[in-house]
C-alpha atoms as a PDB file:
ATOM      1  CA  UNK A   1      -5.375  15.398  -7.912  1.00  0.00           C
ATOM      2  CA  UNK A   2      -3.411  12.687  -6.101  1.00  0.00           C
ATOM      3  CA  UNK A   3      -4.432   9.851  -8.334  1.00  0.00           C
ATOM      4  CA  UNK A   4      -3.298  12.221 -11.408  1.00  0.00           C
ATOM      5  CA  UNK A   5      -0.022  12.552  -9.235  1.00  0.00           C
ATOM      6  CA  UNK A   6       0.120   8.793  -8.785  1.00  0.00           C
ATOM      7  CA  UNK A   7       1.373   9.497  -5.361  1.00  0.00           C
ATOM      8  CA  UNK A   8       0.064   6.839  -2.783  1.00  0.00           C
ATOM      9  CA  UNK A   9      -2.148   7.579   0.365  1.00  0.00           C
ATOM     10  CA  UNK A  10      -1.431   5.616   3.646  1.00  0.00           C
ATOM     11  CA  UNK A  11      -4.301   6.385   6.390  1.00  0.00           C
ATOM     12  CA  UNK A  12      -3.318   7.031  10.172  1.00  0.00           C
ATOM     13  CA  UNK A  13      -5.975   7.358  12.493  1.00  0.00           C
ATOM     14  CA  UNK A  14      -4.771   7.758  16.405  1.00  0.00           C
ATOM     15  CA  UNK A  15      -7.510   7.763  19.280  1.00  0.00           C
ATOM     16  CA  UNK A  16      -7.947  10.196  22.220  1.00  0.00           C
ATOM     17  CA  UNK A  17      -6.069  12.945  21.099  1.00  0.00           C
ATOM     18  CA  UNK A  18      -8.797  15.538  21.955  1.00  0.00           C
ATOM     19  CA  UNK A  19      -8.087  13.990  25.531  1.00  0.00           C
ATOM     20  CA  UNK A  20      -4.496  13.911  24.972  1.00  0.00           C
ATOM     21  CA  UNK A  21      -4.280  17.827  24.337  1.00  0.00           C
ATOM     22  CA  UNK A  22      -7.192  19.897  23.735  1.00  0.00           C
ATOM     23  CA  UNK A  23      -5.428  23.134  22.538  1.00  0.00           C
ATOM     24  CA  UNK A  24      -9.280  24.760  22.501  1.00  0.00           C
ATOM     25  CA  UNK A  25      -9.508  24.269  26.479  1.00  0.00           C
ATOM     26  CA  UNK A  26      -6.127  24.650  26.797  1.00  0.00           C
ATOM     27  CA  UNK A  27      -5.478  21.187  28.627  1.00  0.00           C
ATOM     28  CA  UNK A  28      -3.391  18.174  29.236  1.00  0.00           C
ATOM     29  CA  UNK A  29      -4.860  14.916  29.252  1.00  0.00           C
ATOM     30  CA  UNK A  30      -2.281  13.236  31.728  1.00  0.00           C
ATOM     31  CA  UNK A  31      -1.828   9.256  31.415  1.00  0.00           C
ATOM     32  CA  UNK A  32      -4.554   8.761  28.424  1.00  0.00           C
ATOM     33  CA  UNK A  33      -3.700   6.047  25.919  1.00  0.00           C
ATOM     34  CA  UNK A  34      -3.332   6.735  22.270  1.00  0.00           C
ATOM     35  CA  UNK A  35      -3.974   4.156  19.660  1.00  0.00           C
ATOM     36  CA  UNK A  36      -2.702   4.614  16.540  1.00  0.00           C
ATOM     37  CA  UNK A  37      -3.951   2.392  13.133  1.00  0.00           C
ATOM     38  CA  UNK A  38      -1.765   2.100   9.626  1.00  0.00           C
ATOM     39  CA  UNK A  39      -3.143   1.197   6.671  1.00  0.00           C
ATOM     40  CA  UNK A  40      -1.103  -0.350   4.138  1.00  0.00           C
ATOM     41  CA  UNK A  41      -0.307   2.374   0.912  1.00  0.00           C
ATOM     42  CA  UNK A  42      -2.820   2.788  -1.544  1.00  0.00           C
ATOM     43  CA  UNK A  43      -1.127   3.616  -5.094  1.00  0.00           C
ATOM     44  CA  UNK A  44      -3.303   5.025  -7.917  1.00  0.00           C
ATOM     45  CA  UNK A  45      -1.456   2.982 -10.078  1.00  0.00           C
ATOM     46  CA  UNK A  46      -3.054  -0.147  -8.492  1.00  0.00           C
ATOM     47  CA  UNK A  47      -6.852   1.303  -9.565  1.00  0.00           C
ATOM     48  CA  UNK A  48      -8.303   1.246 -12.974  1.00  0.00           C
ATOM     49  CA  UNK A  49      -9.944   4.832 -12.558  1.00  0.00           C
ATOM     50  CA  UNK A  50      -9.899   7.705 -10.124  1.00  0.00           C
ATOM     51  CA  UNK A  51     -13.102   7.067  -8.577  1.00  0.00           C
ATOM     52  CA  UNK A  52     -12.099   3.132  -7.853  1.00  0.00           C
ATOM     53  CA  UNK A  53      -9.033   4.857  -6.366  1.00  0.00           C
ATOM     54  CA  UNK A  54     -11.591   7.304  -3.994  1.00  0.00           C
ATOM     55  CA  UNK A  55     -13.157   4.368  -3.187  1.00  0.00           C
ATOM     56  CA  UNK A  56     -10.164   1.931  -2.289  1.00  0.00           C
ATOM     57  CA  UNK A  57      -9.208   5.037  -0.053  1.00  0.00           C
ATOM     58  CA  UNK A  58     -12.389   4.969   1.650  1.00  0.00           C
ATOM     59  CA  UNK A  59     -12.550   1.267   2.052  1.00  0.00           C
ATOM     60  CA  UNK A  60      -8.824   1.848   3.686  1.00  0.00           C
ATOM     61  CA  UNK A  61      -9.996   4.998   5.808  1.00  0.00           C
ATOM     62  CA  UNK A  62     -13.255   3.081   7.259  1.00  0.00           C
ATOM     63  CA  UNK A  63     -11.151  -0.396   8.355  1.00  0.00           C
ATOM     64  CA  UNK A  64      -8.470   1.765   9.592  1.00  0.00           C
ATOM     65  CA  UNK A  65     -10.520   3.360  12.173  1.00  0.00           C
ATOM     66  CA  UNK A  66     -12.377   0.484  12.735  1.00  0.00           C
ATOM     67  CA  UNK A  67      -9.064  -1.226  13.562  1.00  0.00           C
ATOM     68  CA  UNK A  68      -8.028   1.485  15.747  1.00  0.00           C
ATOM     69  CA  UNK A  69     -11.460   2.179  17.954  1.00  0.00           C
ATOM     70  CA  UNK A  70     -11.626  -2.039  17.905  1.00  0.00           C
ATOM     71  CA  UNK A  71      -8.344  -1.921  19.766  1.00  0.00           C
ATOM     72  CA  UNK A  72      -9.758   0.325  22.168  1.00  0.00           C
ATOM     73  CA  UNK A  73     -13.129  -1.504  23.708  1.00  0.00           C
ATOM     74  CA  UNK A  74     -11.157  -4.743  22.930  1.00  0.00           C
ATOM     75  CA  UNK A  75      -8.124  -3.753  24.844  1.00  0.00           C
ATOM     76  CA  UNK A  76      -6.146  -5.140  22.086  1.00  0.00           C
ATOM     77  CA  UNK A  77      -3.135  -3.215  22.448  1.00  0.00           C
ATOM     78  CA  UNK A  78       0.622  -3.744  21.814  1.00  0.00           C
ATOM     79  CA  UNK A  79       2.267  -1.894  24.755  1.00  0.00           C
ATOM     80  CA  UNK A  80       5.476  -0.494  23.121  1.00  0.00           C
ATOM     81  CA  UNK A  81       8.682   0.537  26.114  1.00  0.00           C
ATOM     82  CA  UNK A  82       9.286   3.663  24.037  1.00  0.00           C
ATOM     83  CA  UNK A  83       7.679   5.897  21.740  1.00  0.00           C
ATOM     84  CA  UNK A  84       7.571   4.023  18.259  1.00  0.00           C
ATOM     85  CA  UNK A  85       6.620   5.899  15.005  1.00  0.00           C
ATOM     86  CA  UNK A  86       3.661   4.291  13.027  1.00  0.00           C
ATOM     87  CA  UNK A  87       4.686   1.765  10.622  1.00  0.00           C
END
């Protein structure tokens, strides 16, 4: 439906936030670290077909999360001053 849309898809995948606030325990994870991963935008109009365009997203979703878990166990981390949207 998206690709027939030709609206784009930009992946965001943020760690810990089941630590960060677990609405199901109905808890506060105080002083965990979130690390959030961007992908660049994927537009449909940048795939041949709708399946390459499934599959660019999943290439996207997979090195996205990679990135952002990576960061983690690497401690590669950008420490920001202030909260900073994605992007």
């Amino acid at each position: 439906a998206i690709y027939n849309l030709g609206w784009p898809v930009q992946v965001v995948i943020t760690t810990n936030k089941e630590r960060f606030l677990n609405e199901r325990k109905c808890c506060v994870g105080i002083g965990e670290q979130l690390v959030s991963s961007v992908s660049d935008a994927i537009w449909p109009q940048q795939c041949t077909s709708a399946d390459a365009f499934d599959e660019a997203v999943e290439i996207a979703w997979t090195s996205t999360w990679t990135a952002a878990y990576s960061a983690v166990a690497c401690k590669g981390l950008v420490q920001r001053s202030r909260a900073l949207l994605p992007g």
